[in-house]
Each structure stands twice: as structure tokens, then as C-alpha cells.
C-alpha atoms as a PDB file:
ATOM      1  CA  UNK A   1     -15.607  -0.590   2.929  1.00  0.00           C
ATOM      2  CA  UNK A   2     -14.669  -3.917   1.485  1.00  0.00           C
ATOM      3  CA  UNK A   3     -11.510  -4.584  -0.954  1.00  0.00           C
ATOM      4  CA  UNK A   4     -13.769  -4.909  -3.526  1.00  0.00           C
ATOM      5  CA  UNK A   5     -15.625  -1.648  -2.792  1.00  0.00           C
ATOM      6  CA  UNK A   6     -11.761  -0.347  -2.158  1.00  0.00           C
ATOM      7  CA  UNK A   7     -11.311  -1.415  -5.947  1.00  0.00           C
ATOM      8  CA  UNK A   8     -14.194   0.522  -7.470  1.00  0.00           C
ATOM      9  CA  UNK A   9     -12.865   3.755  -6.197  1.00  0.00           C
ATOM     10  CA  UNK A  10     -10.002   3.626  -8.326  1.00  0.00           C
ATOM     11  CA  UNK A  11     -12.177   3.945 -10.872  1.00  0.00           C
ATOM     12  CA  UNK A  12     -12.626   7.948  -9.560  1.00  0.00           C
ATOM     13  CA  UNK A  13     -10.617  10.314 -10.102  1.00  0.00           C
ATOM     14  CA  UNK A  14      -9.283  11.156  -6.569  1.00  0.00           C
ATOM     15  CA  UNK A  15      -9.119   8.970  -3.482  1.00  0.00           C
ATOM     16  CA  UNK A  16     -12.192   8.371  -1.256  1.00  0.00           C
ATOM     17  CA  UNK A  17     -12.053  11.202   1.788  1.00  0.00           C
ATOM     18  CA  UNK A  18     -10.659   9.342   5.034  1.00  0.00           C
ATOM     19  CA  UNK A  19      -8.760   6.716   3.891  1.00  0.00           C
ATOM     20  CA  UNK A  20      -5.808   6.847   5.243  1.00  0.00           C
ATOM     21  CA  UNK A  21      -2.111   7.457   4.021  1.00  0.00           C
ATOM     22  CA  UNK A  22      -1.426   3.762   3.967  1.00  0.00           C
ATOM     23  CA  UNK A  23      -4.306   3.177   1.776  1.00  0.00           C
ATOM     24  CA  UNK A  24      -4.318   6.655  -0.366  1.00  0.00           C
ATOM     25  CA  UNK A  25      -0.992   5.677  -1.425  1.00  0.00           C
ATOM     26  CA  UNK A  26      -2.316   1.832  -2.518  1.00  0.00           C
ATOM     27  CA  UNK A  27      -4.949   3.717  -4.539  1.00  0.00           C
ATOM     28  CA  UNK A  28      -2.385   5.683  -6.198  1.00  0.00           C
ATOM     29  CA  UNK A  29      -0.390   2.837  -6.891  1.00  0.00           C
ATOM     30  CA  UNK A  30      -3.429   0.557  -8.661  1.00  0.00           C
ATOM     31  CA  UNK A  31      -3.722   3.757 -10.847  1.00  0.00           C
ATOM     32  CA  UNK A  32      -0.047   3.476 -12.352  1.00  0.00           C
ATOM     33  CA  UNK A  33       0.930   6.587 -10.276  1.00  0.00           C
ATOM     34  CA  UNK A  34       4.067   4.942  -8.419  1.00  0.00           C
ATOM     35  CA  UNK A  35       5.172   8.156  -7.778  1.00  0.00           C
ATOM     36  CA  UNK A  36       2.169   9.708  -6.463  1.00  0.00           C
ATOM     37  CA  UNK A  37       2.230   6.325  -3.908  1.00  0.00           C
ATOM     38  CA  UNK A  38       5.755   6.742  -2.646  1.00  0.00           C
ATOM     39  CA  UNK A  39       5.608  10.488  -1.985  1.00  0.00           C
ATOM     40  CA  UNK A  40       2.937   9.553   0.301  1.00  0.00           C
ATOM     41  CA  UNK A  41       4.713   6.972   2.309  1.00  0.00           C
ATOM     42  CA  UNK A  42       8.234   7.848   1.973  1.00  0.00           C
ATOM     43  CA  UNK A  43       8.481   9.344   5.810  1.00  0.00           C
ATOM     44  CA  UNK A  44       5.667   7.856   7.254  1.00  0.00           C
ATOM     45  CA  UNK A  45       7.256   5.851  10.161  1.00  0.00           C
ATOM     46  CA  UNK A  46       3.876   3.374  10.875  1.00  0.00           C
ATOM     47  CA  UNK A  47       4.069  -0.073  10.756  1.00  0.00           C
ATOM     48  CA  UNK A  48       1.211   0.280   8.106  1.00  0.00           C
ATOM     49  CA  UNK A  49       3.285   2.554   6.033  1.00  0.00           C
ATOM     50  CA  UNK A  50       6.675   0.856   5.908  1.00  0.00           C
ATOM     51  CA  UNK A  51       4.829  -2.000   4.503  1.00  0.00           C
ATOM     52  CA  UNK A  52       3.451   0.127   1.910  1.00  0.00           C
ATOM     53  CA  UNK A  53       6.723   1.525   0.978  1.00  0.00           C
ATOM     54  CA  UNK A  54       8.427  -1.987   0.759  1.00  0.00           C
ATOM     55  CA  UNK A  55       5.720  -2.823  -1.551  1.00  0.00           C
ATOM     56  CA  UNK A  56       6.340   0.053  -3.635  1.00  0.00           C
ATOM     57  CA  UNK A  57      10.304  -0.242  -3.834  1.00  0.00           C
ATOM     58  CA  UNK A  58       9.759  -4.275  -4.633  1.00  0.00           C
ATOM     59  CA  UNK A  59       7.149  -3.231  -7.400  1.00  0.00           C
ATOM     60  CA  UNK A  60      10.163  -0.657  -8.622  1.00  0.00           C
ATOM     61  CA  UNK A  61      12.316  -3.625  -8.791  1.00  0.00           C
ATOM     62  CA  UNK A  62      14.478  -2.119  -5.720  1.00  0.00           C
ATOM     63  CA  UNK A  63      15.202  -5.244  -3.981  1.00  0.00           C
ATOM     64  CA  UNK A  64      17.483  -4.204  -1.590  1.00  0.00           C
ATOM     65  CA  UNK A  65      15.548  -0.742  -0.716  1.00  0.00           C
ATOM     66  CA  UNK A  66      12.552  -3.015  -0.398  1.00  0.00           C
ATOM     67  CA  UNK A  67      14.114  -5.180   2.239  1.00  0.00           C
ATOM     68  CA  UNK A  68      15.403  -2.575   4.213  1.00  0.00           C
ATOM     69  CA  UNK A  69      11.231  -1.473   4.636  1.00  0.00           C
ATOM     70  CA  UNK A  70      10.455  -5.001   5.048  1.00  0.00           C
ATOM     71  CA  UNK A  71      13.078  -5.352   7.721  1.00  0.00           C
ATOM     72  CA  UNK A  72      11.182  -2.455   9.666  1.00  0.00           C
ATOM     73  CA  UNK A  73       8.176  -2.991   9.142  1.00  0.00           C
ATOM     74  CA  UNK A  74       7.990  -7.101   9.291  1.00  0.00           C
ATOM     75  CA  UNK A  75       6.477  -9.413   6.143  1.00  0.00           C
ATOM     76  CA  UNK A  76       3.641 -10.154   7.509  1.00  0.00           C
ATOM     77  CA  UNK A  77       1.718  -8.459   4.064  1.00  0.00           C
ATOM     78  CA  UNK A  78       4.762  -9.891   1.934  1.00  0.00           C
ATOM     79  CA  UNK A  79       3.091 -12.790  -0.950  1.00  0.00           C
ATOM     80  CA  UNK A  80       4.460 -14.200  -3.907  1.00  0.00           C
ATOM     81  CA  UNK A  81       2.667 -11.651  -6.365  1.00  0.00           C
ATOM     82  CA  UNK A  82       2.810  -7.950  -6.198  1.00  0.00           C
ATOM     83  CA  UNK A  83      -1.254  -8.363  -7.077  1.00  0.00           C
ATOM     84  CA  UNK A  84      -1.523 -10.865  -3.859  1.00  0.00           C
ATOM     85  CA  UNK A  85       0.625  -8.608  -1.901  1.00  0.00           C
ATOM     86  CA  UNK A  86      -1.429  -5.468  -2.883  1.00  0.00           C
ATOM     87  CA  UNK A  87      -4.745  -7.149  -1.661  1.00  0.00           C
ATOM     88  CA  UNK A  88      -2.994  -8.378   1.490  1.00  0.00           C
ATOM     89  CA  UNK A  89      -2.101  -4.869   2.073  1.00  0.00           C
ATOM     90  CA  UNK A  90      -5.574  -3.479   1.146  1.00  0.00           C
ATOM     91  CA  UNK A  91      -7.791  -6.454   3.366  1.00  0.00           C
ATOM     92  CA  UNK A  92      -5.535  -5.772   6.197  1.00  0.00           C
ATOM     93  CA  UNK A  93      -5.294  -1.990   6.092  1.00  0.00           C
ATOM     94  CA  UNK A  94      -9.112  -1.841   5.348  1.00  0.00           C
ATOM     95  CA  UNK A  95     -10.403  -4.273   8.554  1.00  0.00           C
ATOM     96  CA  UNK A  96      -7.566  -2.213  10.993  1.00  0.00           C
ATOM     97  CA  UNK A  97      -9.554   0.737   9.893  1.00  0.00           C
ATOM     98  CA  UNK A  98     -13.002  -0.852  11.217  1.00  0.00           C
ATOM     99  CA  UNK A  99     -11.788  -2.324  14.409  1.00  0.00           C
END
């Protein structure tokens, strides 16, 4: 699947079978359910998912919360836009799922 495949789904109402916490959560999140997203993520101890959650606390506006998942999980997915950051996440979540 390609990000802008990924994209399309959201469209559904569910997630795609098999995606993956990491990215069921980012699905959740492009459909305004922030909640839904970090309930998903929120004790997932992955590399993969800490990113996710420091995404979801910076979206929130918790800087500090964010930086504490940043911290553990690295910035390599951190950009300047929550909308860059999102695809970053997505691409890179999406081509670690085909290797």
C-alpha cells in the first residue's frame, strides 16, 4: 500500500485489516478521532509507536508530554507541520511494513 492508497482508506469506515497499531492509530487520527489514536498507542513500547504517541500529544498541544515520547522514541519522523509529520510517519511506517 502506498500513502496515497493509505489516504483513501480513511475514507471507510474502519481501518484496513493488518495494518498495524502504529498505523491504525494514524488512521484514527486523520479521522478527528484523537482519542481513538492515543488509546491505541498509549502503552505500546515500539520505536514505531512512541513516535506515534509524540505526534499525538504535539497535535494535543502537550509540548512537554510530546517531548518526553520524542525523547524515547528519537525525531527522526519529527517535521515542521503536524500534516508533514503525519505523512513522514505514514511513508515510513508503510515501507517498514514491506521490507
Amino acid at each position: 500500500m502506498t500513502a496515497s492508497e493509505f489516504r483513501e482508506t480513511v475514507k471507510g469506515q474502519f481501518p484496513p485489516e493488518g495494518l498495524g497499531v502504529p498505523l491504525a492509530a494514524l488512521w484514527w487520527d486523520a479521522k478527528g478521532e484523537w482519542v481513538q489514536a492515543h488509546g491505541l498507542v498509549d502503552e505500546l513500547e515500539t520505536p514505531e509507536g512512541m513516535a506515534v504517541h509524540a505526534y499525538l500529544h504535539r497535535k494535543e498541544g502537550a509540548a512537554s508530554n510530546a517531548e518526553y515520547w520524542y525523547g524515547r522514541a528519537g525525531k527522526g519522523y519529527h517535521r515542521d507541520t503536524l500534516e508533514a509529520e503525519w505523512d513522514a510517519l505514514v511513508e515510513g511506517l508503510l515501507k517498514a511494513k514491506t521490507l
